[in-house]
Protein backbone atom coordinates (compact mmCIF):
# COMPACT_ATOMS: atom_id res chain seq x y z
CA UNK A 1 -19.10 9.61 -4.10
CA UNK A 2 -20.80 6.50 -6.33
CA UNK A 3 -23.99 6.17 -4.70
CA UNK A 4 -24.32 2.73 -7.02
CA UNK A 5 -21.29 1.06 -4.34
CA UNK A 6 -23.56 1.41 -1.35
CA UNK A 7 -25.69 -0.67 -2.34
CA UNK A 8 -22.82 -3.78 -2.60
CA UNK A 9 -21.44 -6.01 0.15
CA UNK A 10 -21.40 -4.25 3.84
CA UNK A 11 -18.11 -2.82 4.62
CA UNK A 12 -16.72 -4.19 7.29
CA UNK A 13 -12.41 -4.44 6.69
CA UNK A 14 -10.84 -1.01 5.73
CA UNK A 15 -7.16 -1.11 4.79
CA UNK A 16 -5.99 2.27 5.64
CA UNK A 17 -2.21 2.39 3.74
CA UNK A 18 -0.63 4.71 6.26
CA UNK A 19 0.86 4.60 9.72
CA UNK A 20 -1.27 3.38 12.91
CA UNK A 21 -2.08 7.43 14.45
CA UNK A 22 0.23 7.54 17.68
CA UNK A 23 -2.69 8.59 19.71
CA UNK A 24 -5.21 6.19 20.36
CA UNK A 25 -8.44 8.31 20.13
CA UNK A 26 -8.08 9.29 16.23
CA UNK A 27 -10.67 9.83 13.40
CA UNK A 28 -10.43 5.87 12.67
CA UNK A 29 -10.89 4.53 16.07
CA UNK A 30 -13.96 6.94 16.25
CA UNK A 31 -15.38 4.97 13.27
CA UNK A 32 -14.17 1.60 14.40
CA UNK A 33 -16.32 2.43 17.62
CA UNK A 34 -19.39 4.03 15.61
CA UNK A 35 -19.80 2.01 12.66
CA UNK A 36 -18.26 -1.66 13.99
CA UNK A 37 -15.45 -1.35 11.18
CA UNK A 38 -12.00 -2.90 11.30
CA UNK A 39 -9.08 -0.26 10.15
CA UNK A 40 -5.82 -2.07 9.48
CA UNK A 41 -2.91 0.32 8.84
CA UNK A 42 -0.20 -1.33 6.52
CA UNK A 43 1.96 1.03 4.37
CA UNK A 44 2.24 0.06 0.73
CA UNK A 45 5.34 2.53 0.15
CA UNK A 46 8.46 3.58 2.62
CA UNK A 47 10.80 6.07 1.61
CA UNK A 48 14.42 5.50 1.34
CA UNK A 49 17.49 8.35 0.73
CA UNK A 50 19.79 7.97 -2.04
CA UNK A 51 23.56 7.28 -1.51
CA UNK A 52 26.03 9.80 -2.56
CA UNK A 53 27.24 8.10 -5.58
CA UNK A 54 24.00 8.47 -6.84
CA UNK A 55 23.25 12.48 -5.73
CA UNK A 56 26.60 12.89 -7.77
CA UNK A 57 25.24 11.62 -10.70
CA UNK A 58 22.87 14.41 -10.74
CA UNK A 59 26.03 16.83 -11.14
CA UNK A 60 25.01 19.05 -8.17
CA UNK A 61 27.11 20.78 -5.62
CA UNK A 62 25.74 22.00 -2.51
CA UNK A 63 28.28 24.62 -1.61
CA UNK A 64 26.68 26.12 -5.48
CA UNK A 65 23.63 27.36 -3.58
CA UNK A 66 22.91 30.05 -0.80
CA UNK A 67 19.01 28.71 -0.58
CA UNK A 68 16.91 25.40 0.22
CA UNK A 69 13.77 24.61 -0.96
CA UNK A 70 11.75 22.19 1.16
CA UNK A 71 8.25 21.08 1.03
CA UNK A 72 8.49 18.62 4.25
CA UNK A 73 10.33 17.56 7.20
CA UNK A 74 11.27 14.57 5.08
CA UNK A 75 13.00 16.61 2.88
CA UNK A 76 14.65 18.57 5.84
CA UNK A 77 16.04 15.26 7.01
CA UNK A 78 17.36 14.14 3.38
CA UNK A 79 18.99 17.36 3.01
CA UNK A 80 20.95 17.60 5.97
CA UNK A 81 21.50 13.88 5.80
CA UNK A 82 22.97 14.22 2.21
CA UNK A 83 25.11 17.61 3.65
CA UNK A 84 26.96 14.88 6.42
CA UNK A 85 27.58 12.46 3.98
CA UNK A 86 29.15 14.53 1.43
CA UNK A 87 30.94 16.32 4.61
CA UNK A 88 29.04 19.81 3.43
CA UNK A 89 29.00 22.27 6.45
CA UNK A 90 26.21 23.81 5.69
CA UNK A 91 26.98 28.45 6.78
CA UNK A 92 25.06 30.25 9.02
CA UNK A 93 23.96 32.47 6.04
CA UNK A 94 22.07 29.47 4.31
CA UNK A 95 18.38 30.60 4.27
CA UNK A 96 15.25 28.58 3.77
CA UNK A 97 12.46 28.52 2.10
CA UNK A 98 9.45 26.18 3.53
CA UNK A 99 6.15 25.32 2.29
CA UNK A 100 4.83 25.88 5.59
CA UNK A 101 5.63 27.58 9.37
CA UNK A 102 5.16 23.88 10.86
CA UNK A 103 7.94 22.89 8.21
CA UNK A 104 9.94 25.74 9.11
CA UNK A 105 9.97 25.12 12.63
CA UNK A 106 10.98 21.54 12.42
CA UNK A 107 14.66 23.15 11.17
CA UNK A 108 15.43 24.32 14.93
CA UNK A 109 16.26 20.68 14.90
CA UNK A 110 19.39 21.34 12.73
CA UNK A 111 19.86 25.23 12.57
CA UNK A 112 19.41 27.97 15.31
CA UNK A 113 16.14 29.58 13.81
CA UNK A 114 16.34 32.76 12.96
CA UNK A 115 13.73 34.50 11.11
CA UNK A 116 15.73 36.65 8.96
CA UNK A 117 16.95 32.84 7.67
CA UNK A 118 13.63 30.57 7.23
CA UNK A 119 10.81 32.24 5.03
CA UNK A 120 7.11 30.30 5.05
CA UNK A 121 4.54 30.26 2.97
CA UNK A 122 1.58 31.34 5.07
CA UNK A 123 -0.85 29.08 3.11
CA UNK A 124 0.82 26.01 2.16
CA UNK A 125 1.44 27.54 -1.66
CA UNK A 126 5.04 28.02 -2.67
CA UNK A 127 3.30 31.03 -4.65
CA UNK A 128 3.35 33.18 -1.41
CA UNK A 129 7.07 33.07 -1.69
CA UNK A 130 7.53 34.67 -4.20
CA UNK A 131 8.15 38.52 -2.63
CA UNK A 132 10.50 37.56 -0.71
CA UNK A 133 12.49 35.44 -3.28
CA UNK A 134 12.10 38.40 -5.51
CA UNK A 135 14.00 40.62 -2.60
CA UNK A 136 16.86 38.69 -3.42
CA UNK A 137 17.82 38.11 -7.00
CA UNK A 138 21.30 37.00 -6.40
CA UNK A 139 20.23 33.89 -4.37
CA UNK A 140 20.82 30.14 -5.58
CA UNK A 141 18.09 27.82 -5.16
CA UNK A 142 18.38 24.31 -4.59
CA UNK A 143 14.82 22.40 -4.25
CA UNK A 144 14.72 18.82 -2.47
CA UNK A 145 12.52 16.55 -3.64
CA UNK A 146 11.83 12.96 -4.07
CA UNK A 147 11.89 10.68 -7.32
CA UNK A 148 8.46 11.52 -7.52
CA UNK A 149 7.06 15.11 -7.69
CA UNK A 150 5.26 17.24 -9.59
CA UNK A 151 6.58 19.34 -11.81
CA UNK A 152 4.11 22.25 -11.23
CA UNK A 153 6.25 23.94 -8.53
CA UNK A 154 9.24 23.92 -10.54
CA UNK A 155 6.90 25.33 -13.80
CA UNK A 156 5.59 27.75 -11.33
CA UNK A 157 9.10 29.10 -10.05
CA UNK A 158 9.87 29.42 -13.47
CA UNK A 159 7.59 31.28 -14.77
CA UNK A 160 8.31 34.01 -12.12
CA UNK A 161 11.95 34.18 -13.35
CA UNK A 162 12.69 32.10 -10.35
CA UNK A 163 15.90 29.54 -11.54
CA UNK A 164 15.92 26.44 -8.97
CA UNK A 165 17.90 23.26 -9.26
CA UNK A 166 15.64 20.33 -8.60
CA UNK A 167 17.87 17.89 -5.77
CA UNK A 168 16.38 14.50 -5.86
CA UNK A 169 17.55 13.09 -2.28
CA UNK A 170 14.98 10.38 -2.09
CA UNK A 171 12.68 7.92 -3.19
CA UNK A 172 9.49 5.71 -2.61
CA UNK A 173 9.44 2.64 -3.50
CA UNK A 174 6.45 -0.16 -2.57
CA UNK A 175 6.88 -2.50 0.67
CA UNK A 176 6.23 -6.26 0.39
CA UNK A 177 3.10 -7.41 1.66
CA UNK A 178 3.76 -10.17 4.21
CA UNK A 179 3.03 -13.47 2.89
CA UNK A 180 1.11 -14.97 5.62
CA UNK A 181 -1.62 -11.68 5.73
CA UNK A 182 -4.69 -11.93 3.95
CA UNK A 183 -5.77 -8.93 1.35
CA UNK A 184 -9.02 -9.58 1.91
CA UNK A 185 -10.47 -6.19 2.66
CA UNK A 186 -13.78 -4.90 1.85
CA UNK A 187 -12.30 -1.38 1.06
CA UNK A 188 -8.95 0.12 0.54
CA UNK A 189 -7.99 4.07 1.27
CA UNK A 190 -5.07 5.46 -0.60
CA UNK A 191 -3.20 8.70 -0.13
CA UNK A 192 -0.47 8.81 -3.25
CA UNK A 193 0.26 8.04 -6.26
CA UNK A 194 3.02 5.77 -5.64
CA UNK A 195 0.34 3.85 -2.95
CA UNK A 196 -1.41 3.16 -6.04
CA UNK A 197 1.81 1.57 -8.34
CA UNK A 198 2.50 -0.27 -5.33
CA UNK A 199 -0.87 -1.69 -4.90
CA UNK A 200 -0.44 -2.85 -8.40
CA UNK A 201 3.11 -4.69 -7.84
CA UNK A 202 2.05 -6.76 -4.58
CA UNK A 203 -1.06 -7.93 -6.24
CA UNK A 204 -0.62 -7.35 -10.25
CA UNK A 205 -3.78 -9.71 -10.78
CA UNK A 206 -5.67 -8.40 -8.27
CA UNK A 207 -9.39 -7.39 -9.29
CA UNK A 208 -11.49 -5.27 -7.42
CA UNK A 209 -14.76 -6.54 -7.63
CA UNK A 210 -17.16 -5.41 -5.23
CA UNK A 211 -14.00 -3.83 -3.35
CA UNK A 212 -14.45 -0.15 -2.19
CA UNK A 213 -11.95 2.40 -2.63
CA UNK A 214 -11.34 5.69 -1.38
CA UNK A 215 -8.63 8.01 -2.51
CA UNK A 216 -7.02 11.47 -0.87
CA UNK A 217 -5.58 13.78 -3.56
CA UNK A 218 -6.88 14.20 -7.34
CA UNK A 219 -3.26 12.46 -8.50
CA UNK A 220 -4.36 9.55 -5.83
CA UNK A 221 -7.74 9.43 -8.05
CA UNK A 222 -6.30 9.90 -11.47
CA UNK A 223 -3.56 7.12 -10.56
CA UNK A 224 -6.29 4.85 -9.90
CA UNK A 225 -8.51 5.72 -12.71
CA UNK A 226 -5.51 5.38 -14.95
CA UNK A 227 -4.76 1.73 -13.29
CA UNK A 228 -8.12 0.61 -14.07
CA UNK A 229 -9.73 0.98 -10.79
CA UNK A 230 -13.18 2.38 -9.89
CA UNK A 231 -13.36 5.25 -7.14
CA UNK A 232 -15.94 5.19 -5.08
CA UNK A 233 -14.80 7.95 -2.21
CA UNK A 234 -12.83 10.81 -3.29
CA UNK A 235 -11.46 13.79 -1.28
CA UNK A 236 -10.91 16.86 -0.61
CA UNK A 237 -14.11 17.75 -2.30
CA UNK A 238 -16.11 21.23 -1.43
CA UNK A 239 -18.29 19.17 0.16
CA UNK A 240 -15.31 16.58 2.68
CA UNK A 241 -12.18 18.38 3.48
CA UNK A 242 -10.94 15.08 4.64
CA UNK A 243 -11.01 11.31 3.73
CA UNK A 244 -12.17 10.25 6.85
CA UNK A 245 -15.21 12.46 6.44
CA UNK A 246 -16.11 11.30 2.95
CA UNK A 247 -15.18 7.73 4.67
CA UNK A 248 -18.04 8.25 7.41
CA UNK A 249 -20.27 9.32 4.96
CA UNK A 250 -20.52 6.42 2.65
CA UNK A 251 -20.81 4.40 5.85
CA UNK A 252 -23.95 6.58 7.14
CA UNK A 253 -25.40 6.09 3.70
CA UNK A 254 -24.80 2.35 3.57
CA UNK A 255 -26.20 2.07 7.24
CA UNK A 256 -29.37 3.38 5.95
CA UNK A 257 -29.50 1.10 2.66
């Protein structure tokens, strides 16, 4: 982090641009009680599905594929969403392939799981998929994703001889910030990319100033830094593995200024 922005104007209102946690003891109420902060969670972005007309466009037929590609729940949701609405019964011998066992699991909600059907990466890395994609050279991959993605995955797949269709089901697109609430905050915490180009559409003359921000992800950062903006708190790092870490740290240093 930029030891120069401790020295500015005591942080004391965080905007956090996600959800309110459900539970009420959480890594931000710990630092609203230890460090006399106020978090206010407002998201910038909401995510939306695209109608049929437009999944057409894209010249894609799901009965085409004998494989799904999904890197969240969201995109579990989408898929099966899009299946009902093009009246798509999706067979028993559809298998998946899932970024992750928690992302796997959350299919029981439409399938009966079966392992010989769902295949997880065992460290979040699409990479780890491979073997057992390779097992099957006949299969038809169909990858869900949203407007925005990186392109990485897809490179990756293909560079293993891997063909998948890229299925754009949804998109994000920035919220309105309510016209009677103050954006007045003494440092802002941003998670994505399209956080970032929405930040920049509410307020397009909006200067930071003396205005801390933190940022989760190296595209979060590089959005920013791109925009104009000056990161102050950056994460993961080797040294915070989470933004709430890095978070607590600036405000330890700061305490001791």
């Amino acid at each position: 982090m930029d030891s120069t922005y401790i020295t500015m104007k005591k942080v004391q209102k965080i905007l956090i641009s996600q959800p309110r946690p459900q539970l009420d003891r959480n890594p931000y109420s710990d630092m609203e009680n230890s460090y006399g902060v106020q978090c206010d969670f407002h998201q910038l972005i909401k995510v939306e599905g695209i109608g049929v007309r437009e999944f057409r466009d894209q010249h894609i037929y799901l009965e085409d594929y004998t494989a799904v590609i999904v890197n969240s729940r969201l995109g579990i949701d989408h898929y099966f969403r899009m299946a009902e609405e093009m009246r798509f019964s999706v067979p028993e011998t559809m298998h998946y392939y899932c970024i992750s066992e928690a992302v796997g699991n959350y299919l029981q909600k439409y399938i009966q799981y079966r392992k010989r059907k769902v295949f997880a990466a065992e460290n979040n890395r699409f990479e780890d998929l491979l073997p057992a994609m390779h097992r099957r050279p006949q299969e038809k991959y169909l990858m869900v994703m949203s407007d925005v993605h990186n392109e990485e995955t897809l490179n990756m797949f293909a560079e293993n001889n891997i063909v998948v269709k890229p299925a754009i089901m949804y998109r994000t697109v920035a919220t309105e910030w309510p016209k009677d609430k103050p954006f007045d905050y003494d440092m802002i915490v941003l998670f994505t990319p399209s956080g970032v180009a929405a930040l920049k559409k509410n307020f397009p003359n909006w200067e930071q100033g003396d205005t801390v921000i933190a940022a989760f992800g190296a595209n979060t950062v590089a959005a920013l830094e791109t925009a104009g903006f000056h990161v102050a708190i950056k994460a993961p790092t080797s040294k915070y593995a989470s933004i709430t870490t890095a978070i607590k740290d600036f405000l330890d240093a700061q305490n001791e200024d």
